[in-house]
PDB file of N, CA and C in Angstrom:
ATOM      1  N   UNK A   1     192.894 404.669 146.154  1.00  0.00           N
ATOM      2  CA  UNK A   1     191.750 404.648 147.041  1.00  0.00           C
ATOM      3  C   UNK A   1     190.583 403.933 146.379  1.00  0.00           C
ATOM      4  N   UNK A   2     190.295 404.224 145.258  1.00  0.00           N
ATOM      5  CA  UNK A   2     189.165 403.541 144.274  1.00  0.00           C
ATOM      6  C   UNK A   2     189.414 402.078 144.025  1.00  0.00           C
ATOM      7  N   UNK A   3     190.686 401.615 143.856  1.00  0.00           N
ATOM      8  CA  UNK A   3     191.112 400.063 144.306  1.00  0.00           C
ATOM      9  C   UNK A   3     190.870 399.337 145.425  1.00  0.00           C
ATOM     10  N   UNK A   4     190.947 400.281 146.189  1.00  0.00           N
ATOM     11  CA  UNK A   4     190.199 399.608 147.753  1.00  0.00           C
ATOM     12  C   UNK A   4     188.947 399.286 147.732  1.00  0.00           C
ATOM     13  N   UNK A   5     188.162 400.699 147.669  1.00  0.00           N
ATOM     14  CA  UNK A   5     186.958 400.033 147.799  1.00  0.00           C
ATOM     15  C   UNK A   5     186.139 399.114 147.049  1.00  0.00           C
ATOM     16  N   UNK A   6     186.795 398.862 145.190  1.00  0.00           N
ATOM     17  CA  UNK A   6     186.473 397.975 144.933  1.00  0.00           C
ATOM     18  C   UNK A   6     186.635 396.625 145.538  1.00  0.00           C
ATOM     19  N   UNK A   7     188.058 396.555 146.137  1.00  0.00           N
ATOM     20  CA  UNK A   7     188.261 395.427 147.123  1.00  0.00           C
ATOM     21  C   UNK A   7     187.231 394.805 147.969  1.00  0.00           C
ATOM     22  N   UNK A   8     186.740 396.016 148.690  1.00  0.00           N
ATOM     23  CA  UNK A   8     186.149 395.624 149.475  1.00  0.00           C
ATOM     24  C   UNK A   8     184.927 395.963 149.337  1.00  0.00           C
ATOM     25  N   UNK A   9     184.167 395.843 147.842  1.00  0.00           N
ATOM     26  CA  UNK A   9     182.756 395.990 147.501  1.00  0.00           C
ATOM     27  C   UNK A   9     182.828 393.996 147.223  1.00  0.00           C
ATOM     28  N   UNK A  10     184.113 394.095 146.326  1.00  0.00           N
ATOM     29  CA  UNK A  10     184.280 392.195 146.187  1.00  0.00           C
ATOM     30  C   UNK A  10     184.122 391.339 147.283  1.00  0.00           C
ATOM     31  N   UNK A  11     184.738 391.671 148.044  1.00  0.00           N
ATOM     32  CA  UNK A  11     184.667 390.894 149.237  1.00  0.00           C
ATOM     33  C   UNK A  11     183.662 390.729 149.726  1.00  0.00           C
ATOM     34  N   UNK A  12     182.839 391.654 149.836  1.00  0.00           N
ATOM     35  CA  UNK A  12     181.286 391.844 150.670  1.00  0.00           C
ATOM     36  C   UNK A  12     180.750 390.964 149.823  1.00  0.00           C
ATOM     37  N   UNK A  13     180.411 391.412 148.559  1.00  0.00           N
ATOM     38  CA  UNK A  13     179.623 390.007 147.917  1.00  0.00           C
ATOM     39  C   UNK A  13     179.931 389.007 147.369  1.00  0.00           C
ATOM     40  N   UNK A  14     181.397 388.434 147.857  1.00  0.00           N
ATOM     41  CA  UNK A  14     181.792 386.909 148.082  1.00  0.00           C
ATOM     42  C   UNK A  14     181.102 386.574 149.636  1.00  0.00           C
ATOM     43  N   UNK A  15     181.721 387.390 150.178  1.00  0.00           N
ATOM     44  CA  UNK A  15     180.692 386.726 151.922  1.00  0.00           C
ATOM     45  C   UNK A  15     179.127 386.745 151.609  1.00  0.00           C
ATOM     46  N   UNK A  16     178.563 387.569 151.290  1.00  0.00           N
ATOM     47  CA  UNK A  16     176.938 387.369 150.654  1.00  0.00           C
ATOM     48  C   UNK A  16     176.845 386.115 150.173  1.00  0.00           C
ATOM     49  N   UNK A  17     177.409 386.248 148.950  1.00  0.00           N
ATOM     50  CA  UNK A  17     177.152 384.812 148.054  1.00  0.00           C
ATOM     51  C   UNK A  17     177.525 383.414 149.098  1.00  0.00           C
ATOM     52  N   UNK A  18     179.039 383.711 149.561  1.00  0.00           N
ATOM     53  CA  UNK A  18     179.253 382.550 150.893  1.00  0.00           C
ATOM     54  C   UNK A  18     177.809 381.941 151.752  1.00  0.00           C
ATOM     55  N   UNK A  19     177.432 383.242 152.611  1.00  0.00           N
ATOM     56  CA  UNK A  19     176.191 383.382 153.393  1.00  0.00           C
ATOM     57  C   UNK A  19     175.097 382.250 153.213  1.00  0.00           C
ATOM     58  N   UNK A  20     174.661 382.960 151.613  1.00  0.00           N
ATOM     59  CA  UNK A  20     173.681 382.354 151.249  1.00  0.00           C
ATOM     60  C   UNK A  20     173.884 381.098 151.147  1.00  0.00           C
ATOM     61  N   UNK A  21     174.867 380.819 150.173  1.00  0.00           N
ATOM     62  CA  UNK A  21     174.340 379.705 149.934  1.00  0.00           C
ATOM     63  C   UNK A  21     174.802 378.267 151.461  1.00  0.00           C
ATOM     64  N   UNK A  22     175.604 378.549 152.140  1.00  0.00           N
ATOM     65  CA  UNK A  22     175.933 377.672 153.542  1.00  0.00           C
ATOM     66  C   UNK A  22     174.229 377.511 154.089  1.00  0.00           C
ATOM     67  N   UNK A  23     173.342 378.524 154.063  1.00  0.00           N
ATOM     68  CA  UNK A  23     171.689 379.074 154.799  1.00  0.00           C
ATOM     69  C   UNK A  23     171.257 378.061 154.168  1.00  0.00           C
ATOM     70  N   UNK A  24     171.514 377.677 152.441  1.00  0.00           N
ATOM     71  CA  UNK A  24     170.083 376.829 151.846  1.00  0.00           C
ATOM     72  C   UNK A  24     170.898 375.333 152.460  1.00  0.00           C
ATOM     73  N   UNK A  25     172.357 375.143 152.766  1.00  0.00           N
ATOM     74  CA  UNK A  25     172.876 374.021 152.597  1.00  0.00           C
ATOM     75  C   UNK A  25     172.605 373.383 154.116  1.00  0.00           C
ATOM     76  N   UNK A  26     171.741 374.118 154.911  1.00  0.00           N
ATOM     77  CA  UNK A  26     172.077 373.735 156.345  1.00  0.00           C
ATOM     78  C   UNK A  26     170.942 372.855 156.329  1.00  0.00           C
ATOM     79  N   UNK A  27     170.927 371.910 157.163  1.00  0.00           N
ATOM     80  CA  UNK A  27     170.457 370.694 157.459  1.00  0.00           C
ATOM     81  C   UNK A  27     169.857 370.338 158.724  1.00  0.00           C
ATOM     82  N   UNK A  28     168.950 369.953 159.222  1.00  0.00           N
ATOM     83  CA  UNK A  28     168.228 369.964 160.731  1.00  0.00           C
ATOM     84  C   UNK A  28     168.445 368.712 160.733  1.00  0.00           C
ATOM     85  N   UNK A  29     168.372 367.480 162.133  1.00  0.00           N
ATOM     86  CA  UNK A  29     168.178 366.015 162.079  1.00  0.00           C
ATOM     87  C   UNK A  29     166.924 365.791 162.737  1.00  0.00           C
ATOM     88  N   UNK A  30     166.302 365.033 162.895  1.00  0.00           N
ATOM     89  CA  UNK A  30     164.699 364.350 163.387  1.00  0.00           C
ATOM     90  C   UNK A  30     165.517 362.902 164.263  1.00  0.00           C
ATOM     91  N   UNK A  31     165.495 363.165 165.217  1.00  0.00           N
ATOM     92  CA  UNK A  31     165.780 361.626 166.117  1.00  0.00           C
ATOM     93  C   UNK A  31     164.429 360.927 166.979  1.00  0.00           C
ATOM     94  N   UNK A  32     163.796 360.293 166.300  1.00  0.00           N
ATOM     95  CA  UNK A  32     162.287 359.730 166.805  1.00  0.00           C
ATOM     96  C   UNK A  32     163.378 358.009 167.878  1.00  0.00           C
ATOM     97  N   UNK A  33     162.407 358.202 169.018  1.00  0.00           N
ATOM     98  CA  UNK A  33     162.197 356.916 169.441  1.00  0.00           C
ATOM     99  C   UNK A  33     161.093 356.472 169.981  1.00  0.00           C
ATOM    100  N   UNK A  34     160.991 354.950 170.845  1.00  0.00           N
ATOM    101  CA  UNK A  34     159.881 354.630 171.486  1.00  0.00           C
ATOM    102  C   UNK A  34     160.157 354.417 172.680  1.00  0.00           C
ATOM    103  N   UNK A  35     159.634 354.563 174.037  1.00  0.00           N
ATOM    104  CA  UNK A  35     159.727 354.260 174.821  1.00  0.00           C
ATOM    105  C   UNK A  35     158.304 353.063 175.197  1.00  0.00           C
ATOM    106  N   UNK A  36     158.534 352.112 175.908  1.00  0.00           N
ATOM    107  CA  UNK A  36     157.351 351.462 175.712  1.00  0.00           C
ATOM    108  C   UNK A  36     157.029 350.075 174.452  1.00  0.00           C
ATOM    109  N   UNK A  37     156.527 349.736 174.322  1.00  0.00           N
ATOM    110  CA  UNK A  37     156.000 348.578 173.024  1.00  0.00           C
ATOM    111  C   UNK A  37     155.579 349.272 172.301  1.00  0.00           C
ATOM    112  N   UNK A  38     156.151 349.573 170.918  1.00  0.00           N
ATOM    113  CA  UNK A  38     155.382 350.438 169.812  1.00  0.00           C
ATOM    114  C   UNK A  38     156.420 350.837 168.937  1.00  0.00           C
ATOM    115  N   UNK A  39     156.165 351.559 167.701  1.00  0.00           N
ATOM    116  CA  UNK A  39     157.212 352.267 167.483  1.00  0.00           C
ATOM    117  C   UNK A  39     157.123 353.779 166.587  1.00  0.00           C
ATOM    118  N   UNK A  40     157.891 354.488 166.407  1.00  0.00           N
ATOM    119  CA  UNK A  40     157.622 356.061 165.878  1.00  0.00           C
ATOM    120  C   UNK A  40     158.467 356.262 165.174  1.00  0.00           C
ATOM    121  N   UNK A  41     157.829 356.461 163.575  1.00  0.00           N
ATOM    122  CA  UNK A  41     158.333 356.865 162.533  1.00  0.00           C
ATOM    123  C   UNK A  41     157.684 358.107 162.173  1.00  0.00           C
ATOM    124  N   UNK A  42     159.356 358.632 161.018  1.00  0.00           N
ATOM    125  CA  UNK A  42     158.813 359.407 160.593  1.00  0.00           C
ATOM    126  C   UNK A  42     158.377 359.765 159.021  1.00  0.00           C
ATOM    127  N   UNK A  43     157.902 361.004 158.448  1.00  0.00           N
ATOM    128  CA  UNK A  43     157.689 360.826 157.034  1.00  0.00           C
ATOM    129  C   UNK A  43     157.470 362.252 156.413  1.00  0.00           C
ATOM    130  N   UNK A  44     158.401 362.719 155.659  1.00  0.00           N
ATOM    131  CA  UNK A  44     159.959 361.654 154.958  1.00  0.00           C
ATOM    132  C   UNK A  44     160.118 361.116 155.704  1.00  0.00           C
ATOM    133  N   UNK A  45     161.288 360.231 155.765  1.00  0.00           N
ATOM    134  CA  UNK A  45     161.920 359.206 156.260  1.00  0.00           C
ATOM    135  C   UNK A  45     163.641 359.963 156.092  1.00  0.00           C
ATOM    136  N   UNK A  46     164.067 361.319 156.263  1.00  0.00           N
ATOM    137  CA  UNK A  46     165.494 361.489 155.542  1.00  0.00           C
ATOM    138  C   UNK A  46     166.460 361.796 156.657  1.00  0.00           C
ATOM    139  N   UNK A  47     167.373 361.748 156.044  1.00  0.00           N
ATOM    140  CA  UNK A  47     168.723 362.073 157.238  1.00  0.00           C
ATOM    141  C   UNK A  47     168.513 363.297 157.589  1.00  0.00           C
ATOM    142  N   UNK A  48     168.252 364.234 157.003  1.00  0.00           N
ATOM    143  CA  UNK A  48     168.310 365.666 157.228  1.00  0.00           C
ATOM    144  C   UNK A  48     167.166 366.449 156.619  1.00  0.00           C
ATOM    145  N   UNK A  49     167.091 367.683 156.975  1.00  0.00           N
ATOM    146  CA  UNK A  49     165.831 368.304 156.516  1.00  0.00           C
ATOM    147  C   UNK A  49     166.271 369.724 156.635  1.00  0.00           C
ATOM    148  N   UNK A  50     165.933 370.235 155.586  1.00  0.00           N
ATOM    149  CA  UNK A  50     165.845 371.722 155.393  1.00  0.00           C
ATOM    150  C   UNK A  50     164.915 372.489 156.062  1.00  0.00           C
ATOM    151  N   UNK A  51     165.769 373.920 156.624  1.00  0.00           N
ATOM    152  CA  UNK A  51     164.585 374.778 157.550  1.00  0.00           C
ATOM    153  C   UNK A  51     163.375 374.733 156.877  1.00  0.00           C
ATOM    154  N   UNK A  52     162.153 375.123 158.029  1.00  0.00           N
ATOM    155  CA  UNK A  52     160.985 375.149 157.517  1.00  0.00           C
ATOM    156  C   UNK A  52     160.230 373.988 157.109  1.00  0.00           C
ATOM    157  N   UNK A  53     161.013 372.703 156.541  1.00  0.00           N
ATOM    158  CA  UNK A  53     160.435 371.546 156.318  1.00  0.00           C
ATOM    159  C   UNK A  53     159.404 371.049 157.198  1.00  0.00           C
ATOM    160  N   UNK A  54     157.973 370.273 156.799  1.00  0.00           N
ATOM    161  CA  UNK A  54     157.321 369.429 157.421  1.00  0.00           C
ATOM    162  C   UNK A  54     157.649 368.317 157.864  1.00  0.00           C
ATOM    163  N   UNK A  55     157.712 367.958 158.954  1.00  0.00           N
ATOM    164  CA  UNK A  55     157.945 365.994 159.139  1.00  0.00           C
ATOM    165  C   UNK A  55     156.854 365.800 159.988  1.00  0.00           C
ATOM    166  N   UNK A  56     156.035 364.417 159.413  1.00  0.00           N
ATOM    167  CA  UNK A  56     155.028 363.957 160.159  1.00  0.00           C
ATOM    168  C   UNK A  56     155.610 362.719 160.964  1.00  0.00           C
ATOM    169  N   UNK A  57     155.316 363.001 162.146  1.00  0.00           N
ATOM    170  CA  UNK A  57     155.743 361.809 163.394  1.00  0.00           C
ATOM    171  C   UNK A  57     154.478 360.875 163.687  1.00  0.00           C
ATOM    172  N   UNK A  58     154.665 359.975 163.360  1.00  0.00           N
ATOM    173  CA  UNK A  58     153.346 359.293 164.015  1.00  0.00           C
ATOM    174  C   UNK A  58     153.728 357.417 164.801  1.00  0.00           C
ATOM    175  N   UNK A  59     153.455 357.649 165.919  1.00  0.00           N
ATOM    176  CA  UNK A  59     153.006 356.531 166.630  1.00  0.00           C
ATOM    177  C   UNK A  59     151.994 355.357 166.244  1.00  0.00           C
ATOM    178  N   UNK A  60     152.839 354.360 166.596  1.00  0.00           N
ATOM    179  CA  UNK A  60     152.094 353.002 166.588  1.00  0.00           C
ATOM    180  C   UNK A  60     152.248 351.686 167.550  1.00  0.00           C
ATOM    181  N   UNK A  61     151.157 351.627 168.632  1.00  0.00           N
ATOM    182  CA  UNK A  61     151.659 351.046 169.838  1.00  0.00           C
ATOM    183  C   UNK A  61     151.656 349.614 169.385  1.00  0.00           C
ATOM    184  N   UNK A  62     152.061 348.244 169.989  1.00  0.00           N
ATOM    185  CA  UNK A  62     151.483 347.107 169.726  1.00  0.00           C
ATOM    186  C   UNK A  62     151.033 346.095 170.338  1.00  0.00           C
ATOM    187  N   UNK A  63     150.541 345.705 170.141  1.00  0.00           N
ATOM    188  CA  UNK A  63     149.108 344.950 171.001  1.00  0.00           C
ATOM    189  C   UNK A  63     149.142 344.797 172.198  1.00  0.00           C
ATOM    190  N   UNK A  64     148.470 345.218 173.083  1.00  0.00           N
ATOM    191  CA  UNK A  64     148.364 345.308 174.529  1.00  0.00           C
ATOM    192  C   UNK A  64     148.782 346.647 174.953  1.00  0.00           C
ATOM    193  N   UNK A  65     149.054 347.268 174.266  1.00  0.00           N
ATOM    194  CA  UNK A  65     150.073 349.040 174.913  1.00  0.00           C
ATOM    195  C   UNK A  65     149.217 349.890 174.015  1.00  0.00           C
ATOM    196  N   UNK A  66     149.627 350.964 174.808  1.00  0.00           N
ATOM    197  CA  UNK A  66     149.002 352.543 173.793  1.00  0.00           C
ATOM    198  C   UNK A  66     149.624 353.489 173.408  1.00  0.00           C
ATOM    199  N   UNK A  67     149.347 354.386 173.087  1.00  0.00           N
ATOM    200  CA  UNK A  67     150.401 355.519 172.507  1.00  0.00           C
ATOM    201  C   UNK A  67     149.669 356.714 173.610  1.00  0.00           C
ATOM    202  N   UNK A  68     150.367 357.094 174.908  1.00  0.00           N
ATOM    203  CA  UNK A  68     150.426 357.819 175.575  1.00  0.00           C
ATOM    204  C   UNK A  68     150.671 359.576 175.388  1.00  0.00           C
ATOM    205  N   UNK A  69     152.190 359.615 175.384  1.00  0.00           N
ATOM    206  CA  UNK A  69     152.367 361.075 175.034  1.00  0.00           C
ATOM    207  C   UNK A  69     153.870 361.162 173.849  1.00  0.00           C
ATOM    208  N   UNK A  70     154.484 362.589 173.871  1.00  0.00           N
ATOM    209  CA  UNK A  70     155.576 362.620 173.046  1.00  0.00           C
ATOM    210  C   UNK A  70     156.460 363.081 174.008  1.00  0.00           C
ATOM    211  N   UNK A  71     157.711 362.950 174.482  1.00  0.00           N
ATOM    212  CA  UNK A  71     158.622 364.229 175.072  1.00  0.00           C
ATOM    213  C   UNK A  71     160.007 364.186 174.160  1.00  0.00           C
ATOM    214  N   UNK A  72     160.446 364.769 175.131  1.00  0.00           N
ATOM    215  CA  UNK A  72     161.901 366.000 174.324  1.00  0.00           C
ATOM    216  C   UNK A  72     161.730 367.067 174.174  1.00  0.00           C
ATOM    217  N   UNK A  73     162.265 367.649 172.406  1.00  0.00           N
ATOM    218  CA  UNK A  73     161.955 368.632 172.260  1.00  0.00           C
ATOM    219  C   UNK A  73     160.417 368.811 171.917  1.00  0.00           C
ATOM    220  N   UNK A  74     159.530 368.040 172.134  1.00  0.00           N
ATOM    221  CA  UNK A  74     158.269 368.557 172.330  1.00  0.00           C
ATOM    222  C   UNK A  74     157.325 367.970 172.963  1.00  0.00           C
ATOM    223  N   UNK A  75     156.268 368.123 173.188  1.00  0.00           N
ATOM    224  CA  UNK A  75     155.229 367.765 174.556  1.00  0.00           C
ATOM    225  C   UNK A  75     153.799 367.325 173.711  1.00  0.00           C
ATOM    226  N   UNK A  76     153.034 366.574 174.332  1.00  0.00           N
ATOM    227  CA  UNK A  76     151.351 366.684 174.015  1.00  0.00           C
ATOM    228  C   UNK A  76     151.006 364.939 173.199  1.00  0.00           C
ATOM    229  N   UNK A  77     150.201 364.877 172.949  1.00  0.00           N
ATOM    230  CA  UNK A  77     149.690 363.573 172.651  1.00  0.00           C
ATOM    231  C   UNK A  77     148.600 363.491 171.506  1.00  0.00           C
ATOM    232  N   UNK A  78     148.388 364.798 170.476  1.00  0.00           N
ATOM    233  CA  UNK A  78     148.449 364.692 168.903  1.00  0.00           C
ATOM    234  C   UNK A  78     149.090 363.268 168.108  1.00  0.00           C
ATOM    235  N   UNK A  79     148.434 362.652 167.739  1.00  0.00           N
ATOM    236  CA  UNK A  79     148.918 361.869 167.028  1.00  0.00           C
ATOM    237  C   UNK A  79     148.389 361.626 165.607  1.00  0.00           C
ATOM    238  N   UNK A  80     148.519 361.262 164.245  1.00  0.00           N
ATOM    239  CA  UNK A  80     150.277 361.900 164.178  1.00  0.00           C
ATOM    240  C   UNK A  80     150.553 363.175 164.287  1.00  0.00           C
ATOM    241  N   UNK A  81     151.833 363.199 164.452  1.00  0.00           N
ATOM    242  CA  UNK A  81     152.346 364.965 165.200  1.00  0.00           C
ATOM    243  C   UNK A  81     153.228 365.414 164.094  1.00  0.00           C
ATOM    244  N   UNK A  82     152.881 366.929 163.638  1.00  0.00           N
ATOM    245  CA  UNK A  82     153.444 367.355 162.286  1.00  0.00           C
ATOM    246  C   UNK A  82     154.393 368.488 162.692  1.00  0.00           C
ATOM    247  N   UNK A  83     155.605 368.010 162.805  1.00  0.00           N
ATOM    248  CA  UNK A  83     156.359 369.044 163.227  1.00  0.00           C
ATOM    249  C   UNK A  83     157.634 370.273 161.939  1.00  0.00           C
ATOM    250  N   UNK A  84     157.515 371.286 162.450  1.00  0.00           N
ATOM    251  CA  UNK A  84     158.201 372.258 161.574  1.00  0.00           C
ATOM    252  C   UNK A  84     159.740 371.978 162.179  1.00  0.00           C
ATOM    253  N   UNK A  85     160.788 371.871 161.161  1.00  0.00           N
ATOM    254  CA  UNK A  85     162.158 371.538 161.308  1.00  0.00           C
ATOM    255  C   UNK A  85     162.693 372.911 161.460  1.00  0.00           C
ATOM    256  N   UNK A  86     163.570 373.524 162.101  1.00  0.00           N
ATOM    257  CA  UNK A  86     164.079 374.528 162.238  1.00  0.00           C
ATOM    258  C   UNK A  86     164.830 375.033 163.444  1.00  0.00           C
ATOM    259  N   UNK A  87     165.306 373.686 163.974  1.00  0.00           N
ATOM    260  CA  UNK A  87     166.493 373.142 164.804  1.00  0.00           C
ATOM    261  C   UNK A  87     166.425 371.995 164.454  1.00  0.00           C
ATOM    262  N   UNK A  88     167.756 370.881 165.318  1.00  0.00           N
ATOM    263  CA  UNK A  88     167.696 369.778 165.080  1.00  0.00           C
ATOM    264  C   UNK A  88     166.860 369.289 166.361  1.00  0.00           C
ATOM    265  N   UNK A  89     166.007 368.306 165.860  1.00  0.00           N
ATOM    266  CA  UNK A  89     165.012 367.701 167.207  1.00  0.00           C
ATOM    267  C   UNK A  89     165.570 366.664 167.546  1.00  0.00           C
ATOM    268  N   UNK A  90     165.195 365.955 169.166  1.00  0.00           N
ATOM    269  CA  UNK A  90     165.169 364.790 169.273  1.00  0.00           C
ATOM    270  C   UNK A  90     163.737 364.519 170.003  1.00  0.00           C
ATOM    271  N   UNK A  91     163.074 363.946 169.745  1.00  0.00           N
ATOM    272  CA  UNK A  91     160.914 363.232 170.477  1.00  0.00           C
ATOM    273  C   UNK A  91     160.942 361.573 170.297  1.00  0.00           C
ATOM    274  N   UNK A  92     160.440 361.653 171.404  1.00  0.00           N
ATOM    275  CA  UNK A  92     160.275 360.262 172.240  1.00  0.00           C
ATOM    276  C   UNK A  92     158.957 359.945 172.185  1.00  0.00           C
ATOM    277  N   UNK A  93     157.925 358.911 171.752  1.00  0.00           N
ATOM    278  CA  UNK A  93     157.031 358.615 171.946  1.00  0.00           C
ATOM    279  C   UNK A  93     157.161 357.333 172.840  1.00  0.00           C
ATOM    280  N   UNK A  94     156.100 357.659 173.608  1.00  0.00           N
ATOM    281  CA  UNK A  94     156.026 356.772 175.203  1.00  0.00           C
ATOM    282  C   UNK A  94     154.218 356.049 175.027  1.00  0.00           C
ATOM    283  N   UNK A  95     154.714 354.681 175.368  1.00  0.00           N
ATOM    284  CA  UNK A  95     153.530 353.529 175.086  1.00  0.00           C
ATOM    285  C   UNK A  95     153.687 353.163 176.250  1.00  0.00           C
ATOM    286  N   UNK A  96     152.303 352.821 176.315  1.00  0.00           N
ATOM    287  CA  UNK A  96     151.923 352.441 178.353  1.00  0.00           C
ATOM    288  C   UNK A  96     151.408 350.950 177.835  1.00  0.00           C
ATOM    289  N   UNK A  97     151.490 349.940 178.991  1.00  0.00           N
ATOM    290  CA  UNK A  97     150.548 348.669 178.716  1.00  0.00           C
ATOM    291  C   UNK A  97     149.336 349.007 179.308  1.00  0.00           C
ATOM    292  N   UNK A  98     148.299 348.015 178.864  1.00  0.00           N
ATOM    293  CA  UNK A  98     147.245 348.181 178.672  1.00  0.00           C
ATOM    294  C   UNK A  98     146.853 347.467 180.530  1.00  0.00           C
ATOM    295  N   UNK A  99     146.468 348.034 181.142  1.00  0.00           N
ATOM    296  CA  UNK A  99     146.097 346.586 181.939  1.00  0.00           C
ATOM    297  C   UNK A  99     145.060 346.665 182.147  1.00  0.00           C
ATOM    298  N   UNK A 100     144.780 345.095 182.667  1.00  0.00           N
ATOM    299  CA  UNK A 100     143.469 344.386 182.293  1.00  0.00           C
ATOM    300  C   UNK A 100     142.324 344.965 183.765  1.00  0.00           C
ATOM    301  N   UNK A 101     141.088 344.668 182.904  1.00  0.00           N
ATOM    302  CA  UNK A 101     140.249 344.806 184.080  1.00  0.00           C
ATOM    303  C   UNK A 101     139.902 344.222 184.909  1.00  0.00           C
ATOM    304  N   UNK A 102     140.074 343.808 186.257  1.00  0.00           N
ATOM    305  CA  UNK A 102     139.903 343.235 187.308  1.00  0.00           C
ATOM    306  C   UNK A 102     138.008 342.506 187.174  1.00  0.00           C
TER     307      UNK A 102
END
């Protein structure tokens, strides 16, 4: 009986130790685009990002267009936009042309 439950005191903290460390190894993605003339990077600049991480998104329209709003997974027209990683995102920044005054 005392063989068992050592068994299965081992086991528990191989799945613990498992747990953990898969949690630090997990990875979010950042998919920026532009809609419009302009374009949206981000910074870092990395393939992946650890929970909790900062990424700053920022817009840059070009000449004649503006930097309007963001959509996807998020909304509003902050620019640059500092977002917390803790899913994987995808945000669209949308550039309008400029038009002229009559």
């Amino acid at each position: 009986m005392k063989k068992t439950s050592h068994a299965w005191g081992w086991i528990a903290a191989c799945l613990f130790l498992f747990t953990a460390i898969n949690s630090r190894a997990t990875g979010y993605t950042l998919t920026v685009a532009a809609q419009g003339s302009g374009t949206v990077i981000r910074n870092p600049a990395n393939s992946s990002y650890p929970a909790g991480a900062t990424v700053a998104i920022t817009a840059t329209p070009d000449a004649g267009w503006y930097f309007s709003n963001w959509s996807g997974d998020t909304n509003g027209s902050v620019n640059p936009l500092n977002v917390v990683m803790n899913s994987s995102l995808n945000i669209t920044g949308t550039f309008l042309h400029i038009r002229p005054t009559p």
